[in-house]
C-alpha atoms as a PDB file:
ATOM      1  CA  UNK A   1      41.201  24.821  57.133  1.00  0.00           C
ATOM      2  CA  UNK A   2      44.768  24.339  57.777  1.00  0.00           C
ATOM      3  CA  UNK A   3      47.360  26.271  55.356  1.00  0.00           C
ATOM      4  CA  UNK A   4      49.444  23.650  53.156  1.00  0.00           C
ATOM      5  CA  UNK A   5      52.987  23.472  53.452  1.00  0.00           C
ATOM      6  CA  UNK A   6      55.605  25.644  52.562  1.00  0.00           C
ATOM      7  CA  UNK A   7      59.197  25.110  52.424  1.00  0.00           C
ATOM      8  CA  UNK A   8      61.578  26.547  55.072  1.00  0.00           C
ATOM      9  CA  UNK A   9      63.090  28.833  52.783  1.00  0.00           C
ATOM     10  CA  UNK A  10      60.161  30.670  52.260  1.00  0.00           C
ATOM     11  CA  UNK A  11      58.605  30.605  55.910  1.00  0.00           C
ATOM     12  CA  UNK A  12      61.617  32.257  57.004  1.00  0.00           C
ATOM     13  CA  UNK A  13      61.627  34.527  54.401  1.00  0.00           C
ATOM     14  CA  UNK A  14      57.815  35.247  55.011  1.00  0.00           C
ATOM     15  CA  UNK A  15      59.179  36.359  58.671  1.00  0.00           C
ATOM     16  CA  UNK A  16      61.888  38.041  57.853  1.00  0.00           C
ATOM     17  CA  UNK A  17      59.859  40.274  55.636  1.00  0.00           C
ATOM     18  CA  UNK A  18      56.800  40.300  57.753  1.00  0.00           C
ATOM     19  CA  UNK A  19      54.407  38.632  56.176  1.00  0.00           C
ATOM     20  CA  UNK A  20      52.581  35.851  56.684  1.00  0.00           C
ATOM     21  CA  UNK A  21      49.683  33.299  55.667  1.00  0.00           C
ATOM     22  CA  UNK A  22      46.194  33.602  57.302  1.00  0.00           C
ATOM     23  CA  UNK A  23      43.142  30.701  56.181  1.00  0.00           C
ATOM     24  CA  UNK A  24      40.118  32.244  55.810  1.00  0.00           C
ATOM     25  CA  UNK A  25      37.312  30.351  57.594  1.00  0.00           C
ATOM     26  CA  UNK A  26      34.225  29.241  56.586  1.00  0.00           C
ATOM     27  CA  UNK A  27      35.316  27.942  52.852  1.00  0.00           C
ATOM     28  CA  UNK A  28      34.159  24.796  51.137  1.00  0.00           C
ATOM     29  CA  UNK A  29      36.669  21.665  51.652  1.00  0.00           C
ATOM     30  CA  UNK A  30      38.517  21.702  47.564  1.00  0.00           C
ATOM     31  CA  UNK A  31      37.775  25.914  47.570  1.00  0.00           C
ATOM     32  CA  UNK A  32      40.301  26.962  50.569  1.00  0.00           C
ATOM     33  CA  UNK A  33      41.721  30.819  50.392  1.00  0.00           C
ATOM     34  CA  UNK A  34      44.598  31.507  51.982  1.00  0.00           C
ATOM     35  CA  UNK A  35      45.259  35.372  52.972  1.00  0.00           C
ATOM     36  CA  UNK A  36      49.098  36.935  52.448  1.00  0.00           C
ATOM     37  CA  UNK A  37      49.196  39.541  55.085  1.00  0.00           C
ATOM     38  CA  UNK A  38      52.059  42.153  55.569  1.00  0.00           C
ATOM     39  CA  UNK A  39      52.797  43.453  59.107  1.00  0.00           C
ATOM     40  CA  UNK A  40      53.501  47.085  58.912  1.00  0.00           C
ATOM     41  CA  UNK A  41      53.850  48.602  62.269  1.00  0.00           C
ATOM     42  CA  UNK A  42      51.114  47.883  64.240  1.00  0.00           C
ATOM     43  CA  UNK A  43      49.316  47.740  60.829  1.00  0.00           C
ATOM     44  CA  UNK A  44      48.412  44.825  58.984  1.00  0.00           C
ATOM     45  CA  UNK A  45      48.224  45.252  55.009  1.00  0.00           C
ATOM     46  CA  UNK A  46      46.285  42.847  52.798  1.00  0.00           C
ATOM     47  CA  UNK A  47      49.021  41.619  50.048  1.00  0.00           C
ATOM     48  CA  UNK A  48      46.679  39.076  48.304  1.00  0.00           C
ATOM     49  CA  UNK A  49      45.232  36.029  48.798  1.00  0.00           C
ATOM     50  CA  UNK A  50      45.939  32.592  47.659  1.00  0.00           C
ATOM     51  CA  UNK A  51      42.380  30.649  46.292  1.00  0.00           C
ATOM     52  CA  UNK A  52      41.845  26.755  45.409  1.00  0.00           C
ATOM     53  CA  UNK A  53      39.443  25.918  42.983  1.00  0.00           C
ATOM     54  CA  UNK A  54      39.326  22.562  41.088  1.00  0.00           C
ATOM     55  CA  UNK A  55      42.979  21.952  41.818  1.00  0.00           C
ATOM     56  CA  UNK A  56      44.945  24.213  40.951  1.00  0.00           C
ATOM     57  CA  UNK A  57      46.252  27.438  43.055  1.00  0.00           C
ATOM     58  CA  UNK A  58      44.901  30.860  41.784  1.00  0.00           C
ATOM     59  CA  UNK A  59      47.385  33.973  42.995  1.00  0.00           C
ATOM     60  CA  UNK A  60      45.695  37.417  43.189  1.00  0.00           C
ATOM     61  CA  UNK A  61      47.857  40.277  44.239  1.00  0.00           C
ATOM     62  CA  UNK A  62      47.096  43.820  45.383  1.00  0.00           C
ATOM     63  CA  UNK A  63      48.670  45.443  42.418  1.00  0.00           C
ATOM     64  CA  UNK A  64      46.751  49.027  42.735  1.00  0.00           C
ATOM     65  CA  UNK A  65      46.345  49.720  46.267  1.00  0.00           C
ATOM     66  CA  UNK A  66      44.192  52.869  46.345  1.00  0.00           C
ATOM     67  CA  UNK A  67      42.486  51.614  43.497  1.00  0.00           C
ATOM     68  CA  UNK A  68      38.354  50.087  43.756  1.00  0.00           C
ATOM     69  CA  UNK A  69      39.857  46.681  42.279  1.00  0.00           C
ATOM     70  CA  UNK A  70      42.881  46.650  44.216  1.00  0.00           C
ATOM     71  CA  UNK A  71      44.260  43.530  43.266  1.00  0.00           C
ATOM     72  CA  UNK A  72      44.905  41.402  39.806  1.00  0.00           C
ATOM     73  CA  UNK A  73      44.761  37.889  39.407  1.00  0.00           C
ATOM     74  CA  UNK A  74      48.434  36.963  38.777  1.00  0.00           C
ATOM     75  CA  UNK A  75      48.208  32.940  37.595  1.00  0.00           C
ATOM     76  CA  UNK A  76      47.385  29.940  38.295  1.00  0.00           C
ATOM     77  CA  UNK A  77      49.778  27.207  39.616  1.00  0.00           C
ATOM     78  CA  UNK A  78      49.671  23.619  40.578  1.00  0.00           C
ATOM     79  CA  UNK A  79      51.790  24.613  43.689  1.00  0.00           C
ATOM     80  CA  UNK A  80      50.605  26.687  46.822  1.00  0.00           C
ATOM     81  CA  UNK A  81      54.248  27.706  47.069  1.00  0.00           C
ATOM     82  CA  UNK A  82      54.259  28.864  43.456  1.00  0.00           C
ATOM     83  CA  UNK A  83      51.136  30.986  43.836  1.00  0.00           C
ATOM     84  CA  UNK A  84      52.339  32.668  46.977  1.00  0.00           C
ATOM     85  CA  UNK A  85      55.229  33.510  46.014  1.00  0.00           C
ATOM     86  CA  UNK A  86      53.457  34.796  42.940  1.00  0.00           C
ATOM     87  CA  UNK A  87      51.728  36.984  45.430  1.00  0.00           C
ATOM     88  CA  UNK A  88      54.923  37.969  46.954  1.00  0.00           C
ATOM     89  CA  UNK A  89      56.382  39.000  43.694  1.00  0.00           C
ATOM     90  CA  UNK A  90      53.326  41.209  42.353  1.00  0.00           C
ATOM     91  CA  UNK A  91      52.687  43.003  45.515  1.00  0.00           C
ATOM     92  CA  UNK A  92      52.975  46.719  45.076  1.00  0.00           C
ATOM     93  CA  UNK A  93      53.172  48.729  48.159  1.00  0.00           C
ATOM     94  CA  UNK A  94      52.290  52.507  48.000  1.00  0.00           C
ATOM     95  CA  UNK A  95      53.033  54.874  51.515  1.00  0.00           C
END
């Protein structure tokens, strides 16, 4: 699976802030997941993930991270942009 587009705004501000978009393999062609990963230091941190399903873009975000069901579905958008950045927005990192 290849990741779809995203503007150049937010690739550079996915690297600024250290995260970044990882497929995940194996997944039906129409059902892709995308991974939104944050590098922390050596460590990588899942933010969310990014799943197709019948056309449109579900966002789920890791909202609770020490929590059994870490992260909440946050919508649904036509646009992969719009759902990562949906991701991006919900994220809640705990040290």
């Amino acid at each position: 699976m290849t990741i779809p587009p995203v503007s150049t705004e937010l690739r550079q501000s996915l690297e600024r802030h250290r995260f970044s978009l990882s497929p995940q393999p194996g997944m039906p062609v129409g059902e892709e997941t995308v991974h939104v990963v944050l590098d922390h230091g050596g460590e990588t941190l899942h933010a969310g993930r990014v799943i197709q399903d019948r056309g449109l873009w579900s966002a789920f975000a890791v909202v609770r991270p020490q929590s059994l069901w870490r992260a909440d579905e946050v919508g649904r958008y036509e646009s992969f942009e719009d759902a990562v950045l949906a991701v991006l927005m919900s994220f809640t990192y705990v040290e």
